[in-house]
Structures are given as structure tokens and as C-alpha cells.
N, C-alpha and C. Protein backbone atom coordinates (compact mmCIF):
# COMPACT_ATOMS: atom_id res chain seq x y z
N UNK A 1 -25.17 92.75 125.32
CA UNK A 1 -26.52 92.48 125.78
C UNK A 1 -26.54 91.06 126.36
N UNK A 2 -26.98 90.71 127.39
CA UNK A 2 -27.40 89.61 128.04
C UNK A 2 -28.48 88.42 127.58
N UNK A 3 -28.41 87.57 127.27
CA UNK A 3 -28.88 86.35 127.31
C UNK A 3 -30.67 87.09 127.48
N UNK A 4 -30.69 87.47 128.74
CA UNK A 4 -32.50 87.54 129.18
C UNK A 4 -32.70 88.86 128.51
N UNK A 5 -32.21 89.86 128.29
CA UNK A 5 -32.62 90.97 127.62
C UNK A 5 -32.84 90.38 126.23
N UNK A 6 -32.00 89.94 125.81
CA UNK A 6 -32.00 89.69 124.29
C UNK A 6 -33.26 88.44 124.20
N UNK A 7 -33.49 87.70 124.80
CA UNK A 7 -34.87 86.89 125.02
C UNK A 7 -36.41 87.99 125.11
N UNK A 8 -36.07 89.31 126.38
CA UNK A 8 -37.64 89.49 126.41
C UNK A 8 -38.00 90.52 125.08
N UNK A 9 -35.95 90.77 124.03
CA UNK A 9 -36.56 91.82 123.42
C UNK A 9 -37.64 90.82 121.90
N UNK A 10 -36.90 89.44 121.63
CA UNK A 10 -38.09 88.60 121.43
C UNK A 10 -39.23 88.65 121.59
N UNK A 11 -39.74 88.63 122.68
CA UNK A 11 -40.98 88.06 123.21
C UNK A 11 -42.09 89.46 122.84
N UNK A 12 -40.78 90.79 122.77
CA UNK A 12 -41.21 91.83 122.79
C UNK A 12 -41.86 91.80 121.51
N UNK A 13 -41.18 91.64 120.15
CA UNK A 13 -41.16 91.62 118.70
C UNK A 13 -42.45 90.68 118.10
N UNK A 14 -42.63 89.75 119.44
CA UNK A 14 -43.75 88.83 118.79
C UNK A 14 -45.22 89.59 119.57
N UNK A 15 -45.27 90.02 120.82
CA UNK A 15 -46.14 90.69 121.04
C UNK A 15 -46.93 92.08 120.14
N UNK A 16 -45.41 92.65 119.38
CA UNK A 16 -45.71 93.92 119.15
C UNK A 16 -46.33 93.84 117.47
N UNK A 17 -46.34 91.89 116.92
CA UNK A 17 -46.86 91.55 115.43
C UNK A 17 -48.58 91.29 116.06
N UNK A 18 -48.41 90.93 117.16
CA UNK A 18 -49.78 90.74 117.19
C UNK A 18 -50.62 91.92 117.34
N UNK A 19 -50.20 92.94 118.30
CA UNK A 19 -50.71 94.00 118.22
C UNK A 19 -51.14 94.69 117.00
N UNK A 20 -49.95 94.92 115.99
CA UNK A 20 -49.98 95.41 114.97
C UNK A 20 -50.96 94.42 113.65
N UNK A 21 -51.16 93.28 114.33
CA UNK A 21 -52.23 92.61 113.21
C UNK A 21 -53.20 92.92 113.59
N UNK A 22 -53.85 93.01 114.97
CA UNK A 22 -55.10 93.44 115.25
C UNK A 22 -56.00 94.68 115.91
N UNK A 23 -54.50 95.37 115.82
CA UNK A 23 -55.02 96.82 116.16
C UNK A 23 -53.82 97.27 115.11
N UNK A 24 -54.03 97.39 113.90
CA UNK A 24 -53.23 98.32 113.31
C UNK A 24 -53.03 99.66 113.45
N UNK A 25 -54.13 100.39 113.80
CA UNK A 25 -53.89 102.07 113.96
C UNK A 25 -53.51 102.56 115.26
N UNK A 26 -52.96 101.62 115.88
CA UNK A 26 -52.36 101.35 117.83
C UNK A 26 -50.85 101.94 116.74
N UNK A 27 -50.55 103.35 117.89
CA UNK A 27 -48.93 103.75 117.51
C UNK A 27 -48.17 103.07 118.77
N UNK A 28 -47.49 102.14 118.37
CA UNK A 28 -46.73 101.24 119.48
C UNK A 28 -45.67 102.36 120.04
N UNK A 29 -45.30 103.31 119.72
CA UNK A 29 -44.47 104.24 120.20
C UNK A 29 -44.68 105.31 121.24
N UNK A 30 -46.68 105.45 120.88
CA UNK A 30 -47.03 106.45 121.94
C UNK A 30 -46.99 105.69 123.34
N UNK A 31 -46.50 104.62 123.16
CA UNK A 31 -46.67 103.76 124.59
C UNK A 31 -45.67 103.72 125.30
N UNK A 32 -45.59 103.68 126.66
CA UNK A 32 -44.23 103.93 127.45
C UNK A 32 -44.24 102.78 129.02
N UNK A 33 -42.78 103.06 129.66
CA UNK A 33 -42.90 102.22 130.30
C UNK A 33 -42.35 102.91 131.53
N UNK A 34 -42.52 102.92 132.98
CA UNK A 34 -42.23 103.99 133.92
C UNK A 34 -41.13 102.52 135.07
N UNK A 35 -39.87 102.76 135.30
CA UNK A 35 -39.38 101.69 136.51
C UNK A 35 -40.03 102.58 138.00
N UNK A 36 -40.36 101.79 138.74
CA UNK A 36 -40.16 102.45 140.25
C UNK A 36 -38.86 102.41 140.58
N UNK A 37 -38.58 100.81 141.54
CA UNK A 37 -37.62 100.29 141.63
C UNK A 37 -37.53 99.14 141.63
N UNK A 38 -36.28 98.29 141.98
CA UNK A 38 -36.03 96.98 142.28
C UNK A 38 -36.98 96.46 140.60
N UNK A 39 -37.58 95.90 140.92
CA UNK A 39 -38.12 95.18 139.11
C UNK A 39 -39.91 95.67 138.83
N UNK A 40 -40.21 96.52 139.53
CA UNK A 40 -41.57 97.01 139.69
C UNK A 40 -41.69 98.14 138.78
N UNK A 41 -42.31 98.04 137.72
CA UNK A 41 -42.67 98.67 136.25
C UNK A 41 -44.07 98.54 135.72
N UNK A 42 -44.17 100.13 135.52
CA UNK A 42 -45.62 100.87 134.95
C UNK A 42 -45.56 100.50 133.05
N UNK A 43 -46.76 100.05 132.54
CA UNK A 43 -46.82 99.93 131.10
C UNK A 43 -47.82 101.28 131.02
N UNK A 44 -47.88 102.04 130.37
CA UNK A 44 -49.01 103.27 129.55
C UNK A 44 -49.25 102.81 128.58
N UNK A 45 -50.42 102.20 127.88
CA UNK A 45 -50.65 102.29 126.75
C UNK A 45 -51.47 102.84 125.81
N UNK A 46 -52.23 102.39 124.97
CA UNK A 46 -53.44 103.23 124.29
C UNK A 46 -54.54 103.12 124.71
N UNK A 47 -55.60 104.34 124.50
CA UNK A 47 -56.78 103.89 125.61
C UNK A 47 -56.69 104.56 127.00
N UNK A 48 -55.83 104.92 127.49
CA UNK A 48 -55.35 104.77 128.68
C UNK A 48 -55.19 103.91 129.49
N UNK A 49 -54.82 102.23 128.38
CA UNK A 49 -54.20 101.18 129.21
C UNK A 49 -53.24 101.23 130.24
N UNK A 50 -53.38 100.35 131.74
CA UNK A 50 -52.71 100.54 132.22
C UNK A 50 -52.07 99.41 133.06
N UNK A 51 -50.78 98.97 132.84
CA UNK A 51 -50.34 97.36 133.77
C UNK A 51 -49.33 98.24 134.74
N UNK A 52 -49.01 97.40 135.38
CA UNK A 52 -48.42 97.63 136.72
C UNK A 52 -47.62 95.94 136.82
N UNK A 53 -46.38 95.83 137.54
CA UNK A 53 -46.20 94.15 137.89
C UNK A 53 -44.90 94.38 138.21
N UNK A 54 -44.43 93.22 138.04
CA UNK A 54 -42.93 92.85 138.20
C UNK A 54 -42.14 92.38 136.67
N UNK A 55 -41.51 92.95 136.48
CA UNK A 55 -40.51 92.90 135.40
C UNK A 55 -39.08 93.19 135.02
N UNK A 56 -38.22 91.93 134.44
CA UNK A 56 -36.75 92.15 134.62
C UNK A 56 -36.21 93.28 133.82
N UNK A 57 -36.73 93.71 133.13
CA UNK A 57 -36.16 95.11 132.20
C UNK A 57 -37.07 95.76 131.39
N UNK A 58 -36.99 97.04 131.14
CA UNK A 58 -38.08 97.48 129.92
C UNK A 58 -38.28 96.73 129.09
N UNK A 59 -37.46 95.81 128.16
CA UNK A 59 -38.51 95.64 127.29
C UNK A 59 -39.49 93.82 127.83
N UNK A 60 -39.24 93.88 128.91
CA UNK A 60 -40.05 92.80 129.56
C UNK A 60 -41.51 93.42 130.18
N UNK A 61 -41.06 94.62 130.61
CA UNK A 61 -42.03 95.36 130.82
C UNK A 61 -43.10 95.57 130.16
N UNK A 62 -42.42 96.03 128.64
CA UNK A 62 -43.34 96.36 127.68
C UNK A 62 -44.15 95.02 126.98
N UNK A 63 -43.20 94.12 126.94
CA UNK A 63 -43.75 92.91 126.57
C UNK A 63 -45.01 92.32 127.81
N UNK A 64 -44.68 92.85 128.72
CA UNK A 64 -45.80 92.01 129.66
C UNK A 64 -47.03 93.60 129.49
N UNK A 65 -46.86 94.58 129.45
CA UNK A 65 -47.99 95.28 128.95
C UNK A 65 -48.66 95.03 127.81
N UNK A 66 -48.22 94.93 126.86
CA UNK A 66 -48.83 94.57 125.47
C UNK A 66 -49.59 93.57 125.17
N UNK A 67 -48.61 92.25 125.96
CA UNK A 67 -50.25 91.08 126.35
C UNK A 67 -50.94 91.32 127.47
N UNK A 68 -50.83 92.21 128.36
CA UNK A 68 -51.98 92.41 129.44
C UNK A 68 -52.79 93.02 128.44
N UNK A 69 -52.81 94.22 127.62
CA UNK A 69 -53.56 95.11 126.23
C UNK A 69 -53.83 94.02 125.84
N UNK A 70 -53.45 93.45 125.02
CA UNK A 70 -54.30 92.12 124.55
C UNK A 70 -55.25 91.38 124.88
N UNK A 71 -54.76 90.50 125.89
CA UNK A 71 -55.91 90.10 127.17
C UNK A 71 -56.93 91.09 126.96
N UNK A 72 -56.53 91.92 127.42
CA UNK A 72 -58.08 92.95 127.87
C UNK A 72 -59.34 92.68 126.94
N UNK A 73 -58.42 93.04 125.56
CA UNK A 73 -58.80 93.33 124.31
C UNK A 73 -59.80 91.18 123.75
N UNK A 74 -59.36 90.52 124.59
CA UNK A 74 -59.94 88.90 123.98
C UNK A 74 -59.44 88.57 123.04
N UNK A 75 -57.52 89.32 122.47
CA UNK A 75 -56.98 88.74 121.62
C UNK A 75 -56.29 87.46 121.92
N UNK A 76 -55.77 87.49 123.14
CA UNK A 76 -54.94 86.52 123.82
C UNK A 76 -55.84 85.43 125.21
N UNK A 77 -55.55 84.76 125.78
CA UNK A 77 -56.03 84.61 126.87
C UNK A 77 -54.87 84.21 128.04
């Protein structure tokens, strides 16, 4: 594993405590992540959350969905 994977799966692990502190009954699993191409990646989440952006790998992906869900939510800013 690479240096930046192993960083966003971090970033991933700290997003996914916050979630789980303030939406506990959020199944972090029903959530998914779709590549187009080149680094352009779909987040699905609960709710029928939905991010769209640029991201270096799934779990950057997922990490940048989970605080966009957040955001939404006025957990984060």
C-alpha cells in the first residue's frame, strides 16, 4: 500500500468516528462509492446523500463523502 492510500484510509477512520458518534444508526456499509474515470468519484450515502468531486482513490472518496454528509448535517463546517 502506498504512502497516500494508507493516509486517506486515516482520514477515512476519523471521518467514519465522527459519523458514528453522531449518527449512530447511519450503517456506514450501506454506503458506496462509484469511479467514472481519471479521479472523478460518486459517494451514495444515507438519506440519499449524494457527493460527486475529484478523488485519489476510494477510500478518499469515501472520506470526502462522509464530510460532505457531515457538512450537510452542521456537524462539521
Amino acid at each position: 500500500m502506498n504512502e497516500n492510500t494508507a493516509f486517506c484510509r486515516m482520514l477515512l477512520a476519523e471521518a467514519t468516528a465522527l459519523v458514528r458518534e453522531h449518527f449512530p444508526d447511519v450503517k456506514l456499509r450501506d454506503a458506496w462509492t462509484y469511479h467514472f474515470m481519471g479521479d472523478h468519484w460518486e459517494f451514495h450515502g444515507p438519506d440519499k446523500f449524494y457527493w460527486h468531486g475529484s478523488a485519489d482513490n476510494a477510500y478518499d472518496a469515501r472520506y470526502k463523502g462522509w464530510m460532505a454528509f457531515l457538512e450537510s448535517k452542521g456537524v462539521v463546517s
